[in-house]
Protein backbone atom coordinates (compact mmCIF):
# COMPACT_ATOMS: atom_id res chain seq x y z
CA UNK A 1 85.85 97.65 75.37
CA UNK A 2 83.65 98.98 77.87
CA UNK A 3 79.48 97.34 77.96
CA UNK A 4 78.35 101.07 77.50
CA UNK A 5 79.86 104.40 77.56
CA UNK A 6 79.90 104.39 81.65
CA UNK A 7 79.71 100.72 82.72
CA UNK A 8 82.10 97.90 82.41
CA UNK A 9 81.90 93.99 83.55
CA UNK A 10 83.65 92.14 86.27
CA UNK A 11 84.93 90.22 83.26
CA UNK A 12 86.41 93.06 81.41
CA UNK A 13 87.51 94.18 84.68
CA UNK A 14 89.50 90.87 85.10
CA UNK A 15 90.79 90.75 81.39
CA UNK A 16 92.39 94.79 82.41
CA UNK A 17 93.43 94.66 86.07
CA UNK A 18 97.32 94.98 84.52
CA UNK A 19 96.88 97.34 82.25
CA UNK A 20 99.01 100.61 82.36
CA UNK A 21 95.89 102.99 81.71
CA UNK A 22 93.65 101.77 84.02
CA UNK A 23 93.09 102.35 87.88
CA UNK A 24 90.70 101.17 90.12
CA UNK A 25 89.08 103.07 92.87
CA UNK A 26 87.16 101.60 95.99
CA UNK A 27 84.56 103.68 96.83
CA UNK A 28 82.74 101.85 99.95
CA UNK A 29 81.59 103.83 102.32
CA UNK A 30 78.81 103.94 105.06
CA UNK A 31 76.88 107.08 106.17
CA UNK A 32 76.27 106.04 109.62
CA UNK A 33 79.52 104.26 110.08
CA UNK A 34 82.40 106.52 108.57
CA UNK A 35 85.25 104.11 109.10
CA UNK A 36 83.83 101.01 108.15
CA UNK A 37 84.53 101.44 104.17
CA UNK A 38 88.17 101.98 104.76
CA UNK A 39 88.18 98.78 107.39
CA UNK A 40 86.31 96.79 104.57
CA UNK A 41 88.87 98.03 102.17
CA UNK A 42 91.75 96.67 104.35
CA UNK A 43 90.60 93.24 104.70
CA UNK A 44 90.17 92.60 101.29
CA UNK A 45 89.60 94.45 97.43
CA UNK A 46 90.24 94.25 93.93
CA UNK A 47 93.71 93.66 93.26
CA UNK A 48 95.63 96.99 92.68
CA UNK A 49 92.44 99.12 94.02
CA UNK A 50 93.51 102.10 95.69
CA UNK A 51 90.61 103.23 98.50
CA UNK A 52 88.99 106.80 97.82
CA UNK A 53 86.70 107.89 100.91
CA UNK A 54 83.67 109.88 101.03
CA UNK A 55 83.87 112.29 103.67
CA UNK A 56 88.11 112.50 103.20
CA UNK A 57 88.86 112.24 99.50
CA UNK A 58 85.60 112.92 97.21
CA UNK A 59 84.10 115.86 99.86
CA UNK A 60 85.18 119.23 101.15
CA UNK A 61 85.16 120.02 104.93
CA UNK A 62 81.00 120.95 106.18
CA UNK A 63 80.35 124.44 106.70
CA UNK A 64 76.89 126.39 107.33
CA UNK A 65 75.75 125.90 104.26
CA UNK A 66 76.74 123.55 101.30
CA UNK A 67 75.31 120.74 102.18
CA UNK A 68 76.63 117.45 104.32
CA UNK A 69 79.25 116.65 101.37
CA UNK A 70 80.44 119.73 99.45
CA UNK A 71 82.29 119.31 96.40
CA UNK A 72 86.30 118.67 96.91
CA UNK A 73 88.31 121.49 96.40
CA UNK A 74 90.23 121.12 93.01
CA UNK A 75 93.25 120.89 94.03
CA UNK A 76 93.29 118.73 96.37
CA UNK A 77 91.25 116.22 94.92
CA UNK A 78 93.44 116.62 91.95
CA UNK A 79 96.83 115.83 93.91
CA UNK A 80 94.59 112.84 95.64
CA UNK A 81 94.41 111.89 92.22
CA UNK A 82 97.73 111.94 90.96
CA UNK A 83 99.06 109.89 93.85
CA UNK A 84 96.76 106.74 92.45
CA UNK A 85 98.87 107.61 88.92
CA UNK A 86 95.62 109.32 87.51
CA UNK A 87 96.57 110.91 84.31
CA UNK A 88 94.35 113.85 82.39
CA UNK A 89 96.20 114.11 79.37
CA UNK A 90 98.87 112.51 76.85
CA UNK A 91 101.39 110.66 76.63
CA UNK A 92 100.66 108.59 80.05
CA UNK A 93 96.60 109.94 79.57
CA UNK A 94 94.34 110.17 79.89
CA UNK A 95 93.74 106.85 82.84
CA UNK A 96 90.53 105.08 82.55
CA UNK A 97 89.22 104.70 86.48
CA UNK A 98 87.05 101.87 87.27
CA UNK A 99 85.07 102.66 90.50
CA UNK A 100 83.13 100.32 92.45
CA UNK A 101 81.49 100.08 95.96
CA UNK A 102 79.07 97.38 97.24
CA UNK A 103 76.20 99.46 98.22
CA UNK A 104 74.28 99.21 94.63
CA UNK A 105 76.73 102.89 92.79
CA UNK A 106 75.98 104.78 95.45
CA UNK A 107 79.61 106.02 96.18
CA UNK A 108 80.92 104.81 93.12
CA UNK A 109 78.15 107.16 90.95
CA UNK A 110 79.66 110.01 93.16
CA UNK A 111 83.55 109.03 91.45
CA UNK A 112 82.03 108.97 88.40
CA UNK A 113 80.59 112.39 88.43
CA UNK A 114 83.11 113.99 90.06
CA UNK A 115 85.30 112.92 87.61
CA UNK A 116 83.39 114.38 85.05
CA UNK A 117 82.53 117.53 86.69
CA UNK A 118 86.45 118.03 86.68
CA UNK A 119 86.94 117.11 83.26
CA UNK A 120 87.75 113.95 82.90
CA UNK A 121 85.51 111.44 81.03
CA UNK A 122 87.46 108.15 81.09
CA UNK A 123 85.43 106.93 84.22
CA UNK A 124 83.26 103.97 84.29
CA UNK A 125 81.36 101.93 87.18
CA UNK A 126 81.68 98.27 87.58
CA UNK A 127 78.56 96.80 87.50
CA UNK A 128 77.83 94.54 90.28
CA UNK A 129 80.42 96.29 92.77
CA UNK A 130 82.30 93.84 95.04
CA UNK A 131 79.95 91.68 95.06
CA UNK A 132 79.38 91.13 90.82
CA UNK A 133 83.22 90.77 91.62
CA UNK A 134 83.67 87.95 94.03
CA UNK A 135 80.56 86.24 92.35
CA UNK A 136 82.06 85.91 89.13
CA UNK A 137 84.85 83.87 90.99
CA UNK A 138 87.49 86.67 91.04
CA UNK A 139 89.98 86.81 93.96
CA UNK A 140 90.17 90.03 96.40
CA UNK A 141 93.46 91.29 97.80
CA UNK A 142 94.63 92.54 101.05
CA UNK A 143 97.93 93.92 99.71
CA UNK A 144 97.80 98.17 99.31
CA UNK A 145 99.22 99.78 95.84
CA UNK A 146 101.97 101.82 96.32
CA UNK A 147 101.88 105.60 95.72
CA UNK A 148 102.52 106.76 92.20
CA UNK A 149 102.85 109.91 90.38
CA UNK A 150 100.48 111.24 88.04
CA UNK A 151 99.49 114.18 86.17
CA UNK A 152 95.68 115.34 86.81
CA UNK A 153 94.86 119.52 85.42
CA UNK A 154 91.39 120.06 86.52
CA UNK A 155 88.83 121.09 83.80
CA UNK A 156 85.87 122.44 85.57
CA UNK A 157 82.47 121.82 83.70
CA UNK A 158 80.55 124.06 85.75
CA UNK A 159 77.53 123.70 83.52
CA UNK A 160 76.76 120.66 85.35
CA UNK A 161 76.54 121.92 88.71
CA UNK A 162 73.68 124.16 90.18
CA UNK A 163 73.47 126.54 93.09
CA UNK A 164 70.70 126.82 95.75
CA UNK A 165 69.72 130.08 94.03
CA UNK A 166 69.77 128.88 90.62
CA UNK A 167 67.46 125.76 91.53
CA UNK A 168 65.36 128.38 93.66
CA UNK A 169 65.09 130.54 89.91
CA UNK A 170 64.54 127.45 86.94
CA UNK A 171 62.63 124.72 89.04
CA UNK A 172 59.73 127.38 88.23
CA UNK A 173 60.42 127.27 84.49
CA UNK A 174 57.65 125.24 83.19
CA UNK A 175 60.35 123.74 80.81
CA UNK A 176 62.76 122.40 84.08
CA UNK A 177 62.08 118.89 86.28
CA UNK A 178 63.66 118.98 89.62
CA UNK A 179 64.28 114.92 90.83
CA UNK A 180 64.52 113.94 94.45
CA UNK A 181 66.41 110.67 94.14
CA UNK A 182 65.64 109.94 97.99
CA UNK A 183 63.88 107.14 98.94
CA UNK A 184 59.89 107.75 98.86
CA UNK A 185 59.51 108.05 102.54
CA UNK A 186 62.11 110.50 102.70
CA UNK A 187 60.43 112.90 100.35
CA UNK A 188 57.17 112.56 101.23
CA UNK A 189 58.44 113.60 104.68
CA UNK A 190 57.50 110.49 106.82
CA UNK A 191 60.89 109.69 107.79
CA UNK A 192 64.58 111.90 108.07
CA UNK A 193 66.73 109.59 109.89
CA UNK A 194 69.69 112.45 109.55
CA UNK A 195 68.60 116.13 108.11
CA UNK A 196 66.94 118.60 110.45
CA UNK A 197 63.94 119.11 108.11
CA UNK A 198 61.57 116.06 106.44
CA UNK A 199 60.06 116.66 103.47
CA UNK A 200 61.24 117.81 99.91
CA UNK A 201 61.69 120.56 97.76
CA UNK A 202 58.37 122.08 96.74
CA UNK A 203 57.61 121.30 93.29
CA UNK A 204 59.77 118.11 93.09
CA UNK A 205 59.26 114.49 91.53
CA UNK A 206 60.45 111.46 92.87
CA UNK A 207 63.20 108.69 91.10
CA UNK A 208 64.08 106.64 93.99
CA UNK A 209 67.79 105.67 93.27
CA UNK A 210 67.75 102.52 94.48
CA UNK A 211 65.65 101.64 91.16
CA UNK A 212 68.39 102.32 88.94
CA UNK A 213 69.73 99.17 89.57
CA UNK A 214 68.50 95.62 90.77
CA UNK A 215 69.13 94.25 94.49
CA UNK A 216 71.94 92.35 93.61
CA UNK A 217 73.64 95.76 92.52
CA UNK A 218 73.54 95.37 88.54
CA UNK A 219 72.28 98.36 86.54
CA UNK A 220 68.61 97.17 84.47
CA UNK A 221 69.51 97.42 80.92
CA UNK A 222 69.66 101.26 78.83
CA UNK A 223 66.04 100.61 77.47
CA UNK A 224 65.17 100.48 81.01
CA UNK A 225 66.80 103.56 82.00
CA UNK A 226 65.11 105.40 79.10
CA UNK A 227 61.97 104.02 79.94
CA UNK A 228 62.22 105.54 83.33
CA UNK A 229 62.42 108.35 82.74
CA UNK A 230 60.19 108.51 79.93
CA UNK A 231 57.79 111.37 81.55
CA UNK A 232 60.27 113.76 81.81
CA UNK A 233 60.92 113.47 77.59
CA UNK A 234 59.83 117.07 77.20
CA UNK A 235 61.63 118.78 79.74
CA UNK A 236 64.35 121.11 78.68
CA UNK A 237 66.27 120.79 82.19
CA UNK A 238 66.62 118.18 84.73
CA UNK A 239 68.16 118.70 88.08
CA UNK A 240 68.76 116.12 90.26
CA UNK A 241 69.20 116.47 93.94
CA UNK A 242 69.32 113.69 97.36
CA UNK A 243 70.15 114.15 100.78
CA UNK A 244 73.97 115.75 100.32
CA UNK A 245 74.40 114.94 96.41
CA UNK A 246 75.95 111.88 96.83
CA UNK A 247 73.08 109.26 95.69
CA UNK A 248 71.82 111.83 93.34
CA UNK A 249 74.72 110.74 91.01
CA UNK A 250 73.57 107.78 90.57
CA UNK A 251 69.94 109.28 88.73
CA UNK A 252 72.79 110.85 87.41
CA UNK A 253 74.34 107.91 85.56
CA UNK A 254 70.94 106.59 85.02
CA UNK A 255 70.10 109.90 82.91
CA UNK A 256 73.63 109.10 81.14
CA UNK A 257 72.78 106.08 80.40
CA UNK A 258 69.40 106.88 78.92
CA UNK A 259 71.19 110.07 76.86
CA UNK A 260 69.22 112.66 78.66
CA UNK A 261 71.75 115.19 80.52
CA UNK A 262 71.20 115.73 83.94
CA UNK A 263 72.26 118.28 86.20
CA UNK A 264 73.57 118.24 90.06
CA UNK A 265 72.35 120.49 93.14
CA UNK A 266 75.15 119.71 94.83
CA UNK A 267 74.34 120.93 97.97
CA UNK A 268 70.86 118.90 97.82
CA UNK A 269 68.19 118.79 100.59
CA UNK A 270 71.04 119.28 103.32
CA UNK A 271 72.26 122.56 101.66
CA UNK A 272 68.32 123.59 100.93
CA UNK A 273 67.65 122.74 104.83
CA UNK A 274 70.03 124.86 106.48
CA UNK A 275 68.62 128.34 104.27
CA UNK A 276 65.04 127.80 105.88
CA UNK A 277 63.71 129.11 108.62
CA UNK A 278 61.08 126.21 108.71
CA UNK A 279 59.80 123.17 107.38
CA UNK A 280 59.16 124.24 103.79
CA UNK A 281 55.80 123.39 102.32
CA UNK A 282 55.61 120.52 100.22
């Protein structure tokens, strides 16, 4: 069984890699080097990990607005899915998907979401990515899965998923918290190494992701998470935005972890960026 609801071990990992109802997805990725997740995938992952890429597999196409990564369209993530043998329902369902990256969650916490958002809660993280992997003495493969066939039926949970206008409307509630989970010189506006606009979202908080885990890529314990978030106990709502809602996700697993739901602005400070006129106030 799995350490916690969303997490499992390079050892459990290990103990499954055969098993029938389990897949693996490599998630690496690097913003300012597109290809170089796929290249790292080639020259060596988890046996029987199939590669799923950020801009190609787990985002729409950029438009004007939406943000740098909109959410894939249903379909064709779904039919991405199916050709890794992902299965949503009985008899061959539903798959349990194991997603890791090396860069501490922060493309794997975007599987896991998505995954979610679409219906389908057998998804987990492996904590410790690659890394935890190779560390624990496990061997890496160079060899590519074939394609199989599966059976994915999208179940949208739209509830988890906000708008620019709907952030706009309940981050004034006094009962909401709106979360930047961008580093701290990102939303205090010091430094934007890629959106037009520094700064953040007026009335937003800051929960770095990067803390949800330790440097070497393991996630701190549940009491931690809940800890963490501890000052946002009394809010009804919490949103949780980043740069394109990719690293958001993983505040997002965090707030899982911790049993405090969490919702995504998908589009996230890229989206907000491209409706003003100006550098917002902060």
């Amino acid at each position: 069984m799995p350490m916690f609801s969303s997490i499992v071990s390079a050892d459990w990992l290990q103990d499954h890699l055969h098993d029938p109802q389990v897949a693996i997805a490599d998630c690496r990725f690097n913003l300012m080097q597109p290809q170089l997740g796929a290249q790292q995938y080639q020259e060596g992952h988890i046996p029987g990990a199939y590669y799923l890429d950020l801009n190609q597999d787990l985002s729409s196409p950029v438009g004007i607005h939406g943000g740098r990564h909109p959410l894939p369209d249903p379909d064709v993530f779904a039919n991405k899915l199916e050709t890794i043998g992902i299965h949503s329902e009985p008899p061959a369902g539903p798959t349990l998907i194991v997603a890791y990256d090396d860069s501490r969650l922060a493309f794997a916490a975007r599987l896991w979401w998505l995954l979610r958002y679409f219906g389908h809660d057998r998804v987990v993280v492996l904590d410790g990515g690659l890394s935890g992997w190779k560390d624990s003495g496990y061997e890496v493969s160079s060899d590519f899965p074939s394609t199989k066939i599966g059976n994915f039926i999208p179940a949208i949970q739209s509830n988890l998923v906000l708008t620019i206008g709907q952030v706009e409307a309940r981050k004034k509630l006094p009962t909401a918290a709106l979360v930047d989970s961008r580093e701290a010189d990102r939303y205090r506006g010091e430094r934007e190494p890629i959106d037009p606009i520094a700064g953040h979202i007026p009335g937003a908080v800051n929960y770095p992701w990067q803390e949800v885990t330790n440097t070497d890529g393991y996630l701190r314990s549940p009491r931690e998470q809940r800890q963490r978030w501890q000052s946002l106990s009394d809010a009804d709502e919490v949103i949780v935005y980043c740069g394109s809602g990719v690293t958001a996700c993983v505040n997002l697993l965090s707030l899982n972890l911790a049993h405090i739901p969490g919702k995504l602005y998908a589009g996230s400070w890229s989206d907000w960026c491209s409706h003003q006129p100006s550098s917002p106030s902060n």
